[in-house]
PDB file of N, CA and C in Angstrom:
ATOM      1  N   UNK A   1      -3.684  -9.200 -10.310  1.00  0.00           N
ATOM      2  CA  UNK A   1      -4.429  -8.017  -9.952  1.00  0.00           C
ATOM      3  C   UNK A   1      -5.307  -8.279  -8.724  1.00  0.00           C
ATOM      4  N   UNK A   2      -5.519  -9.227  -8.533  1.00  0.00           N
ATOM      5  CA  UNK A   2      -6.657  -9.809  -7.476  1.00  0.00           C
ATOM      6  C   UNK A   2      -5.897 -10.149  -6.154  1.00  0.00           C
ATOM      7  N   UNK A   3      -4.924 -10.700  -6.342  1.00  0.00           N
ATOM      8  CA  UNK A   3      -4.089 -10.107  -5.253  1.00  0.00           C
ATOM      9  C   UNK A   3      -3.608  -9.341  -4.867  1.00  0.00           C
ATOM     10  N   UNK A   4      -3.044  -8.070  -5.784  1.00  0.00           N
ATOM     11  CA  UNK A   4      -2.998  -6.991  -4.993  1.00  0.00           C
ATOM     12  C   UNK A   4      -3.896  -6.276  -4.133  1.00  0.00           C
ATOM     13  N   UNK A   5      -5.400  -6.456  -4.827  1.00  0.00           N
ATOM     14  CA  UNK A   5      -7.091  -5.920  -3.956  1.00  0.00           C
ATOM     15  C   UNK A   5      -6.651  -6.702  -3.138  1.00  0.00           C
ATOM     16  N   UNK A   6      -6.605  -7.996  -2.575  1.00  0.00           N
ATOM     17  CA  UNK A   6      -6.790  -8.598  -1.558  1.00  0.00           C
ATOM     18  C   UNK A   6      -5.556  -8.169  -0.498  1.00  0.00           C
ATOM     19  N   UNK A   7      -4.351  -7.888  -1.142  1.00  0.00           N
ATOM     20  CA  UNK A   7      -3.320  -7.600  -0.157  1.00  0.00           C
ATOM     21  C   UNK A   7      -3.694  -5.370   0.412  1.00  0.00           C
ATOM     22  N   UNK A   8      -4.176  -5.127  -0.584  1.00  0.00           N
ATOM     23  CA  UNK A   8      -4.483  -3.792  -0.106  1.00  0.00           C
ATOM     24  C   UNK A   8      -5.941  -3.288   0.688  1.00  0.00           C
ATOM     25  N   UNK A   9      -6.677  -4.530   0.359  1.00  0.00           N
ATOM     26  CA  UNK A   9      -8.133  -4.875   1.507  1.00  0.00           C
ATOM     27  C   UNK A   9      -7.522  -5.161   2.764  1.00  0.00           C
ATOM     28  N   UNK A  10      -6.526  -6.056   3.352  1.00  0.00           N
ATOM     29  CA  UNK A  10      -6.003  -6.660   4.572  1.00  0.00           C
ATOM     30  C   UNK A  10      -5.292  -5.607   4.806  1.00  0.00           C
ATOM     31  N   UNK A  11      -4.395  -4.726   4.196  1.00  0.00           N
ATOM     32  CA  UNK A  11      -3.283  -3.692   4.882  1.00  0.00           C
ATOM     33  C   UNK A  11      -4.402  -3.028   5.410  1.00  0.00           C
ATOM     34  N   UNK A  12      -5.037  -2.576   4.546  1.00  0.00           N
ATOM     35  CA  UNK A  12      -6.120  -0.817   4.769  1.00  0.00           C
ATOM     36  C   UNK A  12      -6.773  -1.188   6.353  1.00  0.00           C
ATOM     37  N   UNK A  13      -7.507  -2.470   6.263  1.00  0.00           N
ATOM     38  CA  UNK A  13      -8.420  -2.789   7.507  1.00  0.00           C
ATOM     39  C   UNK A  13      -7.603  -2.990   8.772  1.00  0.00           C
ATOM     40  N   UNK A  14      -6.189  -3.493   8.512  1.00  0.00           N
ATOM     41  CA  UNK A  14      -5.361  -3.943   9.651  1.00  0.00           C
ATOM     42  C   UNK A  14      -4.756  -2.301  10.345  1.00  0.00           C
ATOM     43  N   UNK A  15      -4.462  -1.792   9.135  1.00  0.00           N
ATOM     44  CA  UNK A  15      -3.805  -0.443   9.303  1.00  0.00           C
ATOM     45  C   UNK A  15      -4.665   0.563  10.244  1.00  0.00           C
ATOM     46  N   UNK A  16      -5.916   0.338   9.890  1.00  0.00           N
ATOM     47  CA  UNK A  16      -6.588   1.500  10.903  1.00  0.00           C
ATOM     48  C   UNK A  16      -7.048   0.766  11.843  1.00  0.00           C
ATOM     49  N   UNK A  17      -7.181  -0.199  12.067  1.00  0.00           N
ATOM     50  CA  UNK A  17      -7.249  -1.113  13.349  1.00  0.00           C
ATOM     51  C   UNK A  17      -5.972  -0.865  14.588  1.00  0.00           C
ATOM     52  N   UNK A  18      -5.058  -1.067  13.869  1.00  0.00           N
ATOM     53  CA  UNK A  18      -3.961  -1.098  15.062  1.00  0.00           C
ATOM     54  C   UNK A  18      -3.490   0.844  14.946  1.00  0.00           C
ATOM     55  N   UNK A  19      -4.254   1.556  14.043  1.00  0.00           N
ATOM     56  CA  UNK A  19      -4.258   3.035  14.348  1.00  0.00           C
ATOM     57  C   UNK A  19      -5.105   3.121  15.682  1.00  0.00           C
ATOM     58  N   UNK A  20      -6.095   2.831  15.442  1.00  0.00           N
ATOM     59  CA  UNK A  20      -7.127   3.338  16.672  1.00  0.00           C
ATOM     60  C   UNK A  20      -6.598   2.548  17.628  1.00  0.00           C
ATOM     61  N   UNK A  21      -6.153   1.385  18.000  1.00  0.00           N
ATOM     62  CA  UNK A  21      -6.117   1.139  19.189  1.00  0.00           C
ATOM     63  C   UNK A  21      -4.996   1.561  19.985  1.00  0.00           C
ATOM     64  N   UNK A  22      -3.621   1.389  19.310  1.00  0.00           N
ATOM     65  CA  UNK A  22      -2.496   2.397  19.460  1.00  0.00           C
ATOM     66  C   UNK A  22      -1.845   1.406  20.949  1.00  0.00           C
ATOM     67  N   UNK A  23      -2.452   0.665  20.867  1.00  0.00           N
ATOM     68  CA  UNK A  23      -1.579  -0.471  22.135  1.00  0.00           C
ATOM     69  C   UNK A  23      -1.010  -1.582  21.255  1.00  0.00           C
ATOM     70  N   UNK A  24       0.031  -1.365  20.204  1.00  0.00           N
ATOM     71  CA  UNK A  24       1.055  -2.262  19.531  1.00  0.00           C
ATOM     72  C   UNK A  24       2.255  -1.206  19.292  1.00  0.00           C
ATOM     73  N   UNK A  25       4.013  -1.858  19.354  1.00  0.00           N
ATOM     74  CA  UNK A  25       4.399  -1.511  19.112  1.00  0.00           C
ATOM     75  C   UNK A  25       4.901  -0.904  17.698  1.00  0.00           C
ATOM     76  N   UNK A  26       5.856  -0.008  16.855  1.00  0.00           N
ATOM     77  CA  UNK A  26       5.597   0.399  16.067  1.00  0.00           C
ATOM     78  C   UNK A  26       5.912  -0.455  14.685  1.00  0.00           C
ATOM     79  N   UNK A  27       6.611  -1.700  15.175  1.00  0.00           N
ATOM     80  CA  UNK A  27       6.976  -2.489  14.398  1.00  0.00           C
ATOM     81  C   UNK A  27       5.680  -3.332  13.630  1.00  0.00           C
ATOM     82  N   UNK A  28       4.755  -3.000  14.137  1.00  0.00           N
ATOM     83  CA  UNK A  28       3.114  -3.451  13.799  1.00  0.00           C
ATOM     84  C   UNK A  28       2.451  -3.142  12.907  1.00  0.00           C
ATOM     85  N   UNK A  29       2.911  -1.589  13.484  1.00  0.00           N
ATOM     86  CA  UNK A  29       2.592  -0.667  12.043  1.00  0.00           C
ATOM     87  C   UNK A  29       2.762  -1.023  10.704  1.00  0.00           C
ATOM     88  N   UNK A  30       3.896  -1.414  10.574  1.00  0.00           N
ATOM     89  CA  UNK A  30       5.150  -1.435   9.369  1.00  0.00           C
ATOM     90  C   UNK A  30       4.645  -2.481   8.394  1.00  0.00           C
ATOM     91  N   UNK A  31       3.881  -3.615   9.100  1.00  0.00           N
ATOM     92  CA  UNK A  31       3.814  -4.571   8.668  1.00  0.00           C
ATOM     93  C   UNK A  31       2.390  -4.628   7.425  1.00  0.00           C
ATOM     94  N   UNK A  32       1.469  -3.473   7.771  1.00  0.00           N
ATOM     95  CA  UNK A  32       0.201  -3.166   7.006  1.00  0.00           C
ATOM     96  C   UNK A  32       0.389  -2.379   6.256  1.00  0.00           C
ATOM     97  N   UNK A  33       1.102  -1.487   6.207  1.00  0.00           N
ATOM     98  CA  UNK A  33       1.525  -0.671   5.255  1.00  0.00           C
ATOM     99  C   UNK A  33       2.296  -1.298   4.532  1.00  0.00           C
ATOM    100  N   UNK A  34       3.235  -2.298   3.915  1.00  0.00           N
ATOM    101  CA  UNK A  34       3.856  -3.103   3.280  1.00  0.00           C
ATOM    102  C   UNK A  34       2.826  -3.501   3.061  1.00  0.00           C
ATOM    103  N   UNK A  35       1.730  -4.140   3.386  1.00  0.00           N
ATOM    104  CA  UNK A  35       0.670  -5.047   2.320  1.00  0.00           C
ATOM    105  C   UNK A  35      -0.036  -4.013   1.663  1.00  0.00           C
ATOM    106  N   UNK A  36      -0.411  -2.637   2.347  1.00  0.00           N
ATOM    107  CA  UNK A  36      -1.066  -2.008   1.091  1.00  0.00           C
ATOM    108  C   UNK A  36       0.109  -1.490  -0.131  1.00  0.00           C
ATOM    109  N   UNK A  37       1.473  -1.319   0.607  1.00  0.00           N
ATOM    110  CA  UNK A  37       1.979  -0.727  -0.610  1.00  0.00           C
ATOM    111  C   UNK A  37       2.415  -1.363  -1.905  1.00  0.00           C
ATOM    112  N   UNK A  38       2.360  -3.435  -1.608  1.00  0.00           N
ATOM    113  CA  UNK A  38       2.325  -4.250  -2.475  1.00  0.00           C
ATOM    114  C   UNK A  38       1.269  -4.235  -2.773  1.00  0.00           C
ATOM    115  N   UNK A  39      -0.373  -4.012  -2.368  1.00  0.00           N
ATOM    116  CA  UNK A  39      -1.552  -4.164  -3.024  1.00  0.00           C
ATOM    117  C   UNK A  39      -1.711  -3.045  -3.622  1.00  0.00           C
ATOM    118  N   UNK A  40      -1.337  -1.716  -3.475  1.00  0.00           N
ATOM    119  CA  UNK A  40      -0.812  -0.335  -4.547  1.00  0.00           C
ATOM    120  C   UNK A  40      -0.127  -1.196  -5.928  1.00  0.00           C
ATOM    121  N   UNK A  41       1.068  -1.831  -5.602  1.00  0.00           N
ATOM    122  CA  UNK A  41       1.836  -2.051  -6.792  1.00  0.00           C
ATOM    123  C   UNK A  41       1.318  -2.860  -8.035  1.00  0.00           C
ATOM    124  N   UNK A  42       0.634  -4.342  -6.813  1.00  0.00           N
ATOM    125  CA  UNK A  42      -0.176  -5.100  -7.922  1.00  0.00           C
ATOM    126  C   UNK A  42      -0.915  -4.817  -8.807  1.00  0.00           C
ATOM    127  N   UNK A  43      -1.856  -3.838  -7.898  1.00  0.00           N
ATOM    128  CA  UNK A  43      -3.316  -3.548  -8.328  1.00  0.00           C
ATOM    129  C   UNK A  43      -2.647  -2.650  -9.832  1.00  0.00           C
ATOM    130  N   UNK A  44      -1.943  -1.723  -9.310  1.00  0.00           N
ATOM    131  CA  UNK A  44      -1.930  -0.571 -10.915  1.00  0.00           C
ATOM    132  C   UNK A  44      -0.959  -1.175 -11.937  1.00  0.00           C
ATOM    133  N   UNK A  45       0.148  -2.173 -11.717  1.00  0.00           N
ATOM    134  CA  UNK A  45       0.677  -3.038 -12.737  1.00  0.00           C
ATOM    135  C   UNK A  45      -0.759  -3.627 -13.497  1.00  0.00           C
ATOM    136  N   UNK A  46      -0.874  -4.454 -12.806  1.00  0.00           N
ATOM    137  CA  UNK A  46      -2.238  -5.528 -13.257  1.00  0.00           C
ATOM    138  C   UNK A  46      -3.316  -4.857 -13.670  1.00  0.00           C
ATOM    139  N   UNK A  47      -3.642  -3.387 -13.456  1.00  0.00           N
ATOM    140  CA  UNK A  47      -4.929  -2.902 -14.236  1.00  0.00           C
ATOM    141  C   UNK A  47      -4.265  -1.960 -15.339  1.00  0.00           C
ATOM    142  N   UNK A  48      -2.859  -1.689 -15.424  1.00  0.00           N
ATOM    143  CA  UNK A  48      -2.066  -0.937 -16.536  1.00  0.00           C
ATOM    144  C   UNK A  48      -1.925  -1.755 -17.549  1.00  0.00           C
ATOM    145  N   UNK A  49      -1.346  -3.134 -17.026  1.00  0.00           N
ATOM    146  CA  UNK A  49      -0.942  -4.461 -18.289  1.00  0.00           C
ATOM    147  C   UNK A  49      -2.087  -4.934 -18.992  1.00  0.00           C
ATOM    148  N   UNK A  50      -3.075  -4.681 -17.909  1.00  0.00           N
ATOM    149  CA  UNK A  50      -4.695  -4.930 -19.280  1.00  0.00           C
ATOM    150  C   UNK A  50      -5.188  -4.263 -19.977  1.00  0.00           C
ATOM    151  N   UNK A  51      -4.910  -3.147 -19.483  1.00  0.00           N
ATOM    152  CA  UNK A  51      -5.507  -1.702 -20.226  1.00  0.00           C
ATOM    153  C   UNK A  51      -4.818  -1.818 -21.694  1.00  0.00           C
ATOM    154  N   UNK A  52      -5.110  -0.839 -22.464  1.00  0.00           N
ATOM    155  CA  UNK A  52      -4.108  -0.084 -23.691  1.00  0.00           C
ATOM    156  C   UNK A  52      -3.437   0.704 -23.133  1.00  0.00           C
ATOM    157  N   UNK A  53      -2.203   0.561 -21.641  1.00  0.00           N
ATOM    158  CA  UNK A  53      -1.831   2.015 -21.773  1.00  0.00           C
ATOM    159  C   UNK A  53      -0.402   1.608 -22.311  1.00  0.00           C
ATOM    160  N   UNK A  54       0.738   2.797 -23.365  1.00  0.00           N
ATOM    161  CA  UNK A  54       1.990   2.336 -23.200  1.00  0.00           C
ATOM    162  C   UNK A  54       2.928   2.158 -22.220  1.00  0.00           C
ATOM    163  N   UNK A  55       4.073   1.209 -22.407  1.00  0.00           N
ATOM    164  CA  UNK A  55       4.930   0.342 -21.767  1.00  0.00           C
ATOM    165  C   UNK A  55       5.371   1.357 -20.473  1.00  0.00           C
ATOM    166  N   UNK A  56       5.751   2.705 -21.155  1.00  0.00           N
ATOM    167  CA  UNK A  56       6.612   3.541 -20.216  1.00  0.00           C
ATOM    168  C   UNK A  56       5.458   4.296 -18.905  1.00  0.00           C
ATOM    169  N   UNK A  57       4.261   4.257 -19.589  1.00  0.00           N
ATOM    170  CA  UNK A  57       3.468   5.280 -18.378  1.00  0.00           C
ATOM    171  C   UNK A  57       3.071   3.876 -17.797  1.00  0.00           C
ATOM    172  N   UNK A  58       2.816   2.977 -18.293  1.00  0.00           N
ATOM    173  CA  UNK A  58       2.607   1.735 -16.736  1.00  0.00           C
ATOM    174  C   UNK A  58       4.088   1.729 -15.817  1.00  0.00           C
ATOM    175  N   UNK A  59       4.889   1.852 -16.329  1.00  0.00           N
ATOM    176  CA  UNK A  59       6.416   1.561 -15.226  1.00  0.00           C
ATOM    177  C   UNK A  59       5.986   3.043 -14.289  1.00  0.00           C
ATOM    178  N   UNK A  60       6.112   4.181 -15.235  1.00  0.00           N
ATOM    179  CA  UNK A  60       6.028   5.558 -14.538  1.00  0.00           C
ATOM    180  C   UNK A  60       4.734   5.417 -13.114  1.00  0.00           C
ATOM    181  N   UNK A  61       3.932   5.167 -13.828  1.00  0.00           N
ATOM    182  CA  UNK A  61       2.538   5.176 -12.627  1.00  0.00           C
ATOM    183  C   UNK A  61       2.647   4.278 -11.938  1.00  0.00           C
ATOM    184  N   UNK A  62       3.156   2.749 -11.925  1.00  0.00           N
ATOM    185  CA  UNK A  62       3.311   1.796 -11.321  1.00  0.00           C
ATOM    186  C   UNK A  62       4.368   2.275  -9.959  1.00  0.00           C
ATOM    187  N   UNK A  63       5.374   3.065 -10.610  1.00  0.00           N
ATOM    188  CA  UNK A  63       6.577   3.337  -9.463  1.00  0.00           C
ATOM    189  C   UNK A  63       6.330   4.236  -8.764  1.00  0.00           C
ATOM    190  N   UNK A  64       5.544   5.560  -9.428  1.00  0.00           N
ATOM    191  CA  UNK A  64       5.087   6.734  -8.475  1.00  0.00           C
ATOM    192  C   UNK A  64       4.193   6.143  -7.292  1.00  0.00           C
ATOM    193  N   UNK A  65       3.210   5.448  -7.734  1.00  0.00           N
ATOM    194  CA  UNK A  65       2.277   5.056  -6.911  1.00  0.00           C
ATOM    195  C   UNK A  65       2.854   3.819  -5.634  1.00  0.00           C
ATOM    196  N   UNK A  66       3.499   3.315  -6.137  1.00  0.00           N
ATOM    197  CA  UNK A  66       4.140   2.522  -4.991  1.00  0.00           C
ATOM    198  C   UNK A  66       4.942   3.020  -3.922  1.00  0.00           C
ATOM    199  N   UNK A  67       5.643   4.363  -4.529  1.00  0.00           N
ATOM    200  CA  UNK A  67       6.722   5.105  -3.990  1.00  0.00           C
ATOM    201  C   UNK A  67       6.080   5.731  -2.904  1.00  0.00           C
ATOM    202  N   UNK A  68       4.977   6.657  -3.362  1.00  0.00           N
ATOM    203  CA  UNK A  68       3.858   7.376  -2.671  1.00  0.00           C
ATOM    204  C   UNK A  68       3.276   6.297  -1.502  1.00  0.00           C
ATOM    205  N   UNK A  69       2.788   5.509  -1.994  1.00  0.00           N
ATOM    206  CA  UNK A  69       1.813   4.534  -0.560  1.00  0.00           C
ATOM    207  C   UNK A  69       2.984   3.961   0.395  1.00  0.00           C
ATOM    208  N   UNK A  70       4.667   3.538   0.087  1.00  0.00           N
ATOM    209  CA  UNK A  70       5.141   3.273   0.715  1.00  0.00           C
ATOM    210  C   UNK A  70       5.676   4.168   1.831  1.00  0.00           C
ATOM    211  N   UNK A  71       5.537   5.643   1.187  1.00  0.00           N
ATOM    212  CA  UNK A  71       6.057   7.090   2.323  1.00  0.00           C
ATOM    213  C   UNK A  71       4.702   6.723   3.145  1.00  0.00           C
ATOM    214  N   UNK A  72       3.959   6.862   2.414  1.00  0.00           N
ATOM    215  CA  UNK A  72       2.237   7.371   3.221  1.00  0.00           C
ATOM    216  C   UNK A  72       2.312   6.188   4.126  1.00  0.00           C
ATOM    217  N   UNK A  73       2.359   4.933   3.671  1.00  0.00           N
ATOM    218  CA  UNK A  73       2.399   4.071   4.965  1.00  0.00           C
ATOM    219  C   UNK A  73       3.352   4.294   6.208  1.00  0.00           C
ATOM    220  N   UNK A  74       4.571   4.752   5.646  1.00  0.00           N
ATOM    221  CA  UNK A  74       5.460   4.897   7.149  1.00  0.00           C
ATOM    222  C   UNK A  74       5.165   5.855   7.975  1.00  0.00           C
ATOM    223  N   UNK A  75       5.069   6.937   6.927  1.00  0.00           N
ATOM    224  CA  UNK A  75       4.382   8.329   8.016  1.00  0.00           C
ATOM    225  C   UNK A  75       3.127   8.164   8.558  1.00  0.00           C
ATOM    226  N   UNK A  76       2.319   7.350   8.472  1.00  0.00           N
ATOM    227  CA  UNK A  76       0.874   6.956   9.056  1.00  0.00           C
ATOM    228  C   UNK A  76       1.349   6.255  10.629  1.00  0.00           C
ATOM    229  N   UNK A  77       2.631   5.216  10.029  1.00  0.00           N
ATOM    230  CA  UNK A  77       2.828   4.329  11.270  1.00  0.00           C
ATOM    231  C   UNK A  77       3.325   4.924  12.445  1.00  0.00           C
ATOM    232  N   UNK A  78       4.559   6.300  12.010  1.00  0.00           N
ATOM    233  CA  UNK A  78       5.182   6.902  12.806  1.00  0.00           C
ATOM    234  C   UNK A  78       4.396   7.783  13.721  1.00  0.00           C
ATOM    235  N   UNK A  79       3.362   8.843  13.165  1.00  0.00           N
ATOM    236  CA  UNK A  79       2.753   9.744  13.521  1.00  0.00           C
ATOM    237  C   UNK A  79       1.741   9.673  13.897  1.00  0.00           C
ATOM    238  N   UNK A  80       1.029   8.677  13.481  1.00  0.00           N
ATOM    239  CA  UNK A  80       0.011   7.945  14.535  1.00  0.00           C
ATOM    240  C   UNK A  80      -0.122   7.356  15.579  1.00  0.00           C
ATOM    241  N   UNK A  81       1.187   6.864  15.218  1.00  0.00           N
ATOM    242  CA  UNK A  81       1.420   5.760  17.087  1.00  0.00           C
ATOM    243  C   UNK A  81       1.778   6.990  17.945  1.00  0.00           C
ATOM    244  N   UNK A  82       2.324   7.847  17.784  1.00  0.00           N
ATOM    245  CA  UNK A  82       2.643   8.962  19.248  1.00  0.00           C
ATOM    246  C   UNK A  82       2.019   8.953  20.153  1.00  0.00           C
TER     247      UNK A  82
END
């Protein structure tokens, strides 16, 4: 779980860093959004598997939420760099 915070602390800060400056190519992008969308995955596995929640709504929320931050990261990378 502590690695996913730490991998979704480094995407988030890197991600709007190379947003605002917008002098990297887009392949730059790609690369922060993959760490938040593994620090998405960790984080809600690892705070679902401690919780009481059942087996099926940790897979369900675990996959929505990864699914979601991995669109949101690409469309951030694409539509921002313009």
């Amino acid at each position: 779980m502590w690695t996913g915070e730490a991998f979704l602390l480094v995407g988030a800060v890197f991600e709007f860093w190379l947003i605002t400056s917008r002098s990297f190519p887009i392949e730059k992008f790609l690369l922060p959004g993959f760490y938040v969308t593994w620090g998405t995955f960790s984080s809600m596995l690892g705070a679902l598997k401690a919780s009481d929640v059942p087996r099926w709504m940790t897979i369900t929320l675990t996959t929505a939420a990864t699914i979601v931050m991995l669109i949101a990261s690409i469309l951030i990378a694409y539509y921002c760099h313009k």
